[in-house]
Protein backbone atom coordinates (compact mmCIF):
# COMPACT_ATOMS: atom_id res chain seq x y z
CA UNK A 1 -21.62 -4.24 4.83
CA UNK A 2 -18.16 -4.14 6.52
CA UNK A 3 -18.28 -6.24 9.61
CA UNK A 4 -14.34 -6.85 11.23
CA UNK A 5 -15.73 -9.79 12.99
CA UNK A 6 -14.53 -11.60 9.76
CA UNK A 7 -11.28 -11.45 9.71
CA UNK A 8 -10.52 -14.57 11.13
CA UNK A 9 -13.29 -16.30 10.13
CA UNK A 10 -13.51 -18.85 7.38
CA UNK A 11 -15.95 -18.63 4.80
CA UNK A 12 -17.85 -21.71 5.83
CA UNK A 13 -19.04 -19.85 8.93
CA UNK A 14 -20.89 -17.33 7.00
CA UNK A 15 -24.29 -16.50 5.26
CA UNK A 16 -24.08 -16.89 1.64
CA UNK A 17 -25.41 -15.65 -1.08
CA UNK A 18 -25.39 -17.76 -4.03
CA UNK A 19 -26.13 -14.51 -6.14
CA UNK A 20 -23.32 -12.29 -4.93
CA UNK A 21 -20.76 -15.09 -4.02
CA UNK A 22 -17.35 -13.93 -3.21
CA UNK A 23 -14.70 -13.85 -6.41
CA UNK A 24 -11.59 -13.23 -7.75
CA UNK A 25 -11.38 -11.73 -11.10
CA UNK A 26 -8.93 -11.55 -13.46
CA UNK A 27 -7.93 -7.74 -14.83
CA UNK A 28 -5.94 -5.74 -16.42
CA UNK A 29 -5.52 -2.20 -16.73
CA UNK A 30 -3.34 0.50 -18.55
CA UNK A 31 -0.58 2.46 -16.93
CA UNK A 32 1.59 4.91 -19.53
CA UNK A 33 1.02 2.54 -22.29
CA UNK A 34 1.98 -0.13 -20.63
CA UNK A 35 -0.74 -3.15 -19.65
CA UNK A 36 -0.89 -4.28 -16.16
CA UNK A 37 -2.11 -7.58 -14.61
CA UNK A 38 -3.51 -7.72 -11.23
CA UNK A 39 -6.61 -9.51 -9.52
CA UNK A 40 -9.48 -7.93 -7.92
CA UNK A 41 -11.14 -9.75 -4.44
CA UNK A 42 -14.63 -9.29 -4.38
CA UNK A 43 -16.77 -10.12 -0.97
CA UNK A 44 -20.22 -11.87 -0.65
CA UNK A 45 -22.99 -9.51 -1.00
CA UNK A 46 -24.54 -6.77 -2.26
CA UNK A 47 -23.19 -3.65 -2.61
CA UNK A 48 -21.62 -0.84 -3.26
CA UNK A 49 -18.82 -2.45 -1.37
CA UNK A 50 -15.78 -0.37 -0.11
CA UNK A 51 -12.92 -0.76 -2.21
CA UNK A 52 -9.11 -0.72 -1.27
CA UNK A 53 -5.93 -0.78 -3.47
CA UNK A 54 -3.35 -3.19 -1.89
CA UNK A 55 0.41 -2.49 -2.58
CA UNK A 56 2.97 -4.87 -2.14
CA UNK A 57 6.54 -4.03 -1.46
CA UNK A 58 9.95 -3.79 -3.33
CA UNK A 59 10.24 -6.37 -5.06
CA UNK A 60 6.96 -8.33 -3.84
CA UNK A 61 8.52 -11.40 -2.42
CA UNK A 62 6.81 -10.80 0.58
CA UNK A 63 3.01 -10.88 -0.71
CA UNK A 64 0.49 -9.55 1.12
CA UNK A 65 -2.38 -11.95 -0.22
CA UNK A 66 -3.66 -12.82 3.78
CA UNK A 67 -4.33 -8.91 4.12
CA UNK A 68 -6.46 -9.23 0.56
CA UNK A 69 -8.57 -12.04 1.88
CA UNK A 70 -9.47 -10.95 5.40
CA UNK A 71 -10.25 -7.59 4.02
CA UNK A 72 -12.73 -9.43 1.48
CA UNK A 73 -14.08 -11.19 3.85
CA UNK A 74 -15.23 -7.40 6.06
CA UNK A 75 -17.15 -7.30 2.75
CA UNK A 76 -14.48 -5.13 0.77
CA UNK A 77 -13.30 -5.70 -2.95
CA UNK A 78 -9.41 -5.87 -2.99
CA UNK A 79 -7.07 -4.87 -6.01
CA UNK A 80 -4.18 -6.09 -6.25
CA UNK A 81 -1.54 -5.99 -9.02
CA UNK A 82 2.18 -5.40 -10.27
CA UNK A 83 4.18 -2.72 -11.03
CA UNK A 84 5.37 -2.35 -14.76
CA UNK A 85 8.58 -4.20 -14.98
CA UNK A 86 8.00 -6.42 -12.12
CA UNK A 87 6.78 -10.05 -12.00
CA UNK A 88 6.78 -10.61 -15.67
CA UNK A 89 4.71 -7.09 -16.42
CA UNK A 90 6.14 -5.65 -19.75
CA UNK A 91 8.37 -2.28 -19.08
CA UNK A 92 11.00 -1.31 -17.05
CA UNK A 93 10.79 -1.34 -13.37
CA UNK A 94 11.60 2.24 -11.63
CA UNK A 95 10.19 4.01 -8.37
CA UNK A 96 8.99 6.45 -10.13
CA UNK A 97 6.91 4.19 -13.26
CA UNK A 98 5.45 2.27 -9.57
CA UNK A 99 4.12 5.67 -8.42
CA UNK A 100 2.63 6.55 -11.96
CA UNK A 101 1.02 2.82 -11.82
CA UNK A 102 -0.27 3.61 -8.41
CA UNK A 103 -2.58 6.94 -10.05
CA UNK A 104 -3.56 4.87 -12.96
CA UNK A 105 -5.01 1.94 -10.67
CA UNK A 106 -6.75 4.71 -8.83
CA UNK A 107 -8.05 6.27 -11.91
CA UNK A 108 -9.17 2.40 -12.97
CA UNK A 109 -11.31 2.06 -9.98
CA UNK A 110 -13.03 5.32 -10.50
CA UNK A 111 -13.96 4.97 -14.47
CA UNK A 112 -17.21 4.46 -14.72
CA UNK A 113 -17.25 1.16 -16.30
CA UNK A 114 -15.17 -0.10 -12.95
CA UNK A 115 -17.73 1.26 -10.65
CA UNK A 116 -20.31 -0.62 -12.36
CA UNK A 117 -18.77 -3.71 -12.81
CA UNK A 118 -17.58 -4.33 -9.16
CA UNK A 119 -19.88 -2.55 -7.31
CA UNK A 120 -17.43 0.20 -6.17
CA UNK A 121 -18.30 2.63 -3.17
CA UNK A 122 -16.49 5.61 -4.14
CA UNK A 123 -16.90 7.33 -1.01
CA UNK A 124 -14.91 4.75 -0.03
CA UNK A 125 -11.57 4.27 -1.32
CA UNK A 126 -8.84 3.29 0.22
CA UNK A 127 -4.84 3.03 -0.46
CA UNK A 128 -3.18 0.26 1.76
CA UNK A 129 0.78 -0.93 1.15
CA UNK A 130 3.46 -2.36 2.87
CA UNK A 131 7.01 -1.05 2.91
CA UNK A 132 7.44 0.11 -0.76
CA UNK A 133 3.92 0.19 -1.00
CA UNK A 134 3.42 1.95 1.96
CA UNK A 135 5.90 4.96 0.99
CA UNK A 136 3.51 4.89 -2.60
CA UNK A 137 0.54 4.65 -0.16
CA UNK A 138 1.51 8.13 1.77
CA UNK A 139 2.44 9.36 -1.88
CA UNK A 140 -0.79 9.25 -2.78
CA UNK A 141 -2.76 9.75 0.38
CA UNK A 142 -3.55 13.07 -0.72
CA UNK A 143 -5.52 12.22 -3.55
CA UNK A 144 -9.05 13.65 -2.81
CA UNK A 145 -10.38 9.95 -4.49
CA UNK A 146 -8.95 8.25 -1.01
CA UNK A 147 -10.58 8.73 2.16
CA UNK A 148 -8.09 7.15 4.26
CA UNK A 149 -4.80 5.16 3.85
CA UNK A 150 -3.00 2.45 5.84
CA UNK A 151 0.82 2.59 6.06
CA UNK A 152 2.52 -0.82 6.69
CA UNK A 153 5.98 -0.31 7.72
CA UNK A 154 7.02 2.59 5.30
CA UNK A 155 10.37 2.52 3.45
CA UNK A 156 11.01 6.45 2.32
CA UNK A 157 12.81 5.43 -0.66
CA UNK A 158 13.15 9.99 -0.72
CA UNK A 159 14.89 10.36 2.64
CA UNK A 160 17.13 7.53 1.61
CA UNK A 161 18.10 9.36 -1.80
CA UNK A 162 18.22 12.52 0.42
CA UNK A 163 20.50 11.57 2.96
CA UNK A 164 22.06 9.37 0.77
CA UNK A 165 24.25 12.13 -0.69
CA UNK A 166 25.65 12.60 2.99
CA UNK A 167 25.09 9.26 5.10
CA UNK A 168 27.56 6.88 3.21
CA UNK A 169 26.10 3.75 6.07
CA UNK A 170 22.50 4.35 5.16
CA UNK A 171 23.19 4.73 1.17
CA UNK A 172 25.22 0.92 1.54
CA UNK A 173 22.82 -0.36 2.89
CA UNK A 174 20.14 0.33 0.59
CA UNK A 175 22.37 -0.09 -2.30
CA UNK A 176 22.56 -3.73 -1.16
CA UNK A 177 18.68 -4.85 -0.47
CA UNK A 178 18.72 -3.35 -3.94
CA UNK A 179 20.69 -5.86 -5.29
CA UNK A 180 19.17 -8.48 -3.35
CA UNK A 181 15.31 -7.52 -5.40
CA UNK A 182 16.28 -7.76 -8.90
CA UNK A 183 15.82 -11.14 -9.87
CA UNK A 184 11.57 -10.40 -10.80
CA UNK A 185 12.37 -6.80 -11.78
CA UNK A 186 13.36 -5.63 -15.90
CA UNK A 187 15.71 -3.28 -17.45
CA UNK A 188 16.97 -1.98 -13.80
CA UNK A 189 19.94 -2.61 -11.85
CA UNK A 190 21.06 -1.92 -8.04
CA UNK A 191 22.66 1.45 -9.41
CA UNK A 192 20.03 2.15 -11.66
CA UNK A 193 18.00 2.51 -8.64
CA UNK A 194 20.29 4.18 -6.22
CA UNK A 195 20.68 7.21 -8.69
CA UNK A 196 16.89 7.55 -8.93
CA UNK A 197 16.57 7.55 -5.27
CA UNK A 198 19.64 10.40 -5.31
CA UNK A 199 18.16 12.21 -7.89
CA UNK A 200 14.41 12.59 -6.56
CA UNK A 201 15.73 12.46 -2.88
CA UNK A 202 13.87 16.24 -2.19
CA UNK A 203 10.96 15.68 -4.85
CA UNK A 204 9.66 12.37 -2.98
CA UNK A 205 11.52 12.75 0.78
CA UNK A 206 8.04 12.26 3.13
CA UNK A 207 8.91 14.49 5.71
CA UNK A 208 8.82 17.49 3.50
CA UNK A 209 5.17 16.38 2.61
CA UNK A 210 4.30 16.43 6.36
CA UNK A 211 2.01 19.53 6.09
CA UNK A 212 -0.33 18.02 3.36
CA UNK A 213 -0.51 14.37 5.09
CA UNK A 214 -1.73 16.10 8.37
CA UNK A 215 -4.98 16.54 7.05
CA UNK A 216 -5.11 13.19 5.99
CA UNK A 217 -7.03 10.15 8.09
CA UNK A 218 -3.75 7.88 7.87
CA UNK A 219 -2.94 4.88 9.95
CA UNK A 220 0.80 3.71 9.75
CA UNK A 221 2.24 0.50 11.89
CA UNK A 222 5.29 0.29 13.25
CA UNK A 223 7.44 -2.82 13.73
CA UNK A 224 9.73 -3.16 16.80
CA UNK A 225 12.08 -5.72 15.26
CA UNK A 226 11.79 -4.16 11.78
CA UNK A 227 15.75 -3.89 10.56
CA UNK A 228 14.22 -2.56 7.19
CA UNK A 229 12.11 0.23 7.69
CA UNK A 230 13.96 0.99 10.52
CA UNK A 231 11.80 3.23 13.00
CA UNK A 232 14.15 6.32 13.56
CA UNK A 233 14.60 6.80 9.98
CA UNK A 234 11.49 5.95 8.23
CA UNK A 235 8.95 6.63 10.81
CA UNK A 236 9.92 9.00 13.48
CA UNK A 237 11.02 11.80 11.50
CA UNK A 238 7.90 11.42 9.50
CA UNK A 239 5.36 11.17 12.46
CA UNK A 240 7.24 14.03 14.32
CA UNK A 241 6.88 16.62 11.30
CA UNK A 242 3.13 15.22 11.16
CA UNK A 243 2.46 16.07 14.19
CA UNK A 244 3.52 19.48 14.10
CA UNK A 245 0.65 20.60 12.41
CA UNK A 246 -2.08 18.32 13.38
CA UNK A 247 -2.58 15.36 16.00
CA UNK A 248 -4.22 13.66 13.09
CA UNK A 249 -1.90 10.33 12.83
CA UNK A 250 -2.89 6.67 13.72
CA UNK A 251 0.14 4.94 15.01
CA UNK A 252 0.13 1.22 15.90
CA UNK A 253 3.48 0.06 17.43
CA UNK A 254 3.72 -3.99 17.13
CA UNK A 255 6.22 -5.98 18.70
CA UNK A 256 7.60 -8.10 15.35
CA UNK A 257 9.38 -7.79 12.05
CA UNK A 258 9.22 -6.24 9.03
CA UNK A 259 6.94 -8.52 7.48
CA UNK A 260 5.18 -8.98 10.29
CA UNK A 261 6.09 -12.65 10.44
CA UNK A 262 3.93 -13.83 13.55
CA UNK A 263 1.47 -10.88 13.71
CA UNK A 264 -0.40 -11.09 10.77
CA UNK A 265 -3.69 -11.88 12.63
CA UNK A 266 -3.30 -8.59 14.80
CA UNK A 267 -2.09 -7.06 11.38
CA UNK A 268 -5.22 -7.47 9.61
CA UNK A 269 -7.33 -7.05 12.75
CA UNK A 270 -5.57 -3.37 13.41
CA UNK A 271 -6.50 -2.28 9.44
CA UNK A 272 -9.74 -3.92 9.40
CA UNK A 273 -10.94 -1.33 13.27
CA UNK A 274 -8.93 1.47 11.54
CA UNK A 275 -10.92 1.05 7.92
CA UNK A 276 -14.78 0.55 10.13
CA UNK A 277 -14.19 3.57 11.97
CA UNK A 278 -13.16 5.79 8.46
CA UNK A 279 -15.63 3.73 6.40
CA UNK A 280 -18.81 4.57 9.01
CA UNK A 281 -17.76 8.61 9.09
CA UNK A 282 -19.37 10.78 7.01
């Protein structure tokens, strides 16, 4: 059962069941050879529960755990894990090894075995990421596994290699929150990362995928104060080419930052009504 109601409440307020008491389990999975660590939230009750994979952002400083655990709590399971090359994952960390990981998480949840073991709705998947995550989020929101995806500030790491090669402004300034992330990340560097941007710019830019994603059911939230994913770059251009094609796109403006500092309440409260209304159509 998904109930929103439970967002904000703790799990003292709510009918047990000793038999199908909420968990978090250990896992691992396989991406390209390489093994990946990552944790998947499982709610109280029987299933076969929803099931949503939660990306975090570049680098992951900014974890969004509180999302994981009010989503459990609507009765979903939550996985959540690491790129390869990040946070002490073997490999080395690119955009394009984070997109591959993203497809072999998906292709974890739908194995059989998986199913099984967690109880996994498969009619009801669901990709949900935040800033990085959210650009591999709308990457894969295409994927006929995923019946709706959730946005959280997208960074278009494409348009940024895409423009990059003309806007010398935007290119600094990515260059340097690159350097600022590489502390958790292996065998990459700030211009490592810039040339991969450059070089994929028109394989990955999001506005030339506008067509497909407008038959998606996609919700994507916009921060006011967000100096990051800044809204004329990395949403409006998207939404606009959306919206050429199809009235299809959820947008939820919210007056805050990029990590959504002092809305995280409202956060999860705005993906937990968007995820009910997808989750209850047929």
């Amino acid at each position: 059962m998904f109930d929103k109601a439970y967002v904000t409440k703790d799990i003292e307020q709510m009918n047990l069941d000793d038999r199908n008491f909420p968990n978090i389990i250990e896992l691992g999975f396989t991406s390209h050879g390489s093994d990946l660590c990552g944790v998947m939230l499982t709610p109280q009750g029987k299933g076969p529960h929803p099931t949503a994979i939660l990306l975090h952002g570049f680098p992951g400083y900014d974890d969004p755990i509180d999302l994981a655990h009010a989503l459990r709590r609507c009765g979903m399971n939550i996985l959540r894990f690491h790129y390869r090359g990040s946070w002490g994952v073997k490999g080395s960390f690119s955009f394009s090894n984070c997109m591959e990981d993203v497809k072999s998480a998906i292709d974890f949840l739908t194995d059989e075995k998986s199913v099984k073991e967690f109880d996994i709705d498969t009619n009801n998947l669901f990709l949900i990421g935040h800033s990085m995550g959210g650009f591999l989020t709308l990457n894969y929101a295409c994927d006929k596994r995923i019946k709706a995806s959730v946005a959280i500030s997208p960074y278009d790491f494409g348009l940024i290699g895409k423009i990059g090669n003309y806007n010398q402004k935007e290119k600094d300034e990515a260059f340097e929150m690159y350097k600022t992330a590489l502390v958790p990340l292996n065998n990459t560097s700030a211009e490592i990362l810039m040339q991969e941007c450059l070089d994929n710019g028109d394989k990955w830019n999001l506005p030339d995928k506008a067509k497909s994603l407008s038959n998606e059911e996609i919700l994507i939230t916009i921060a006011s104060r967000d100096v990051v994913s800044k809204r004329y770059l990395h949403h409006d251009i998207l939404a606009s080419e959306i919206k050429k094609y199809n009235n299809n796109l959820t947008e939820k403006f919210i007056d805050t930052d990029h990590s959504y500092s002092d809305k995280r309440i409202l956060l999860a409260k705005t993906i937990a009504q968007f995820l009910e209304q997808q989750i209850n159509k047929k």
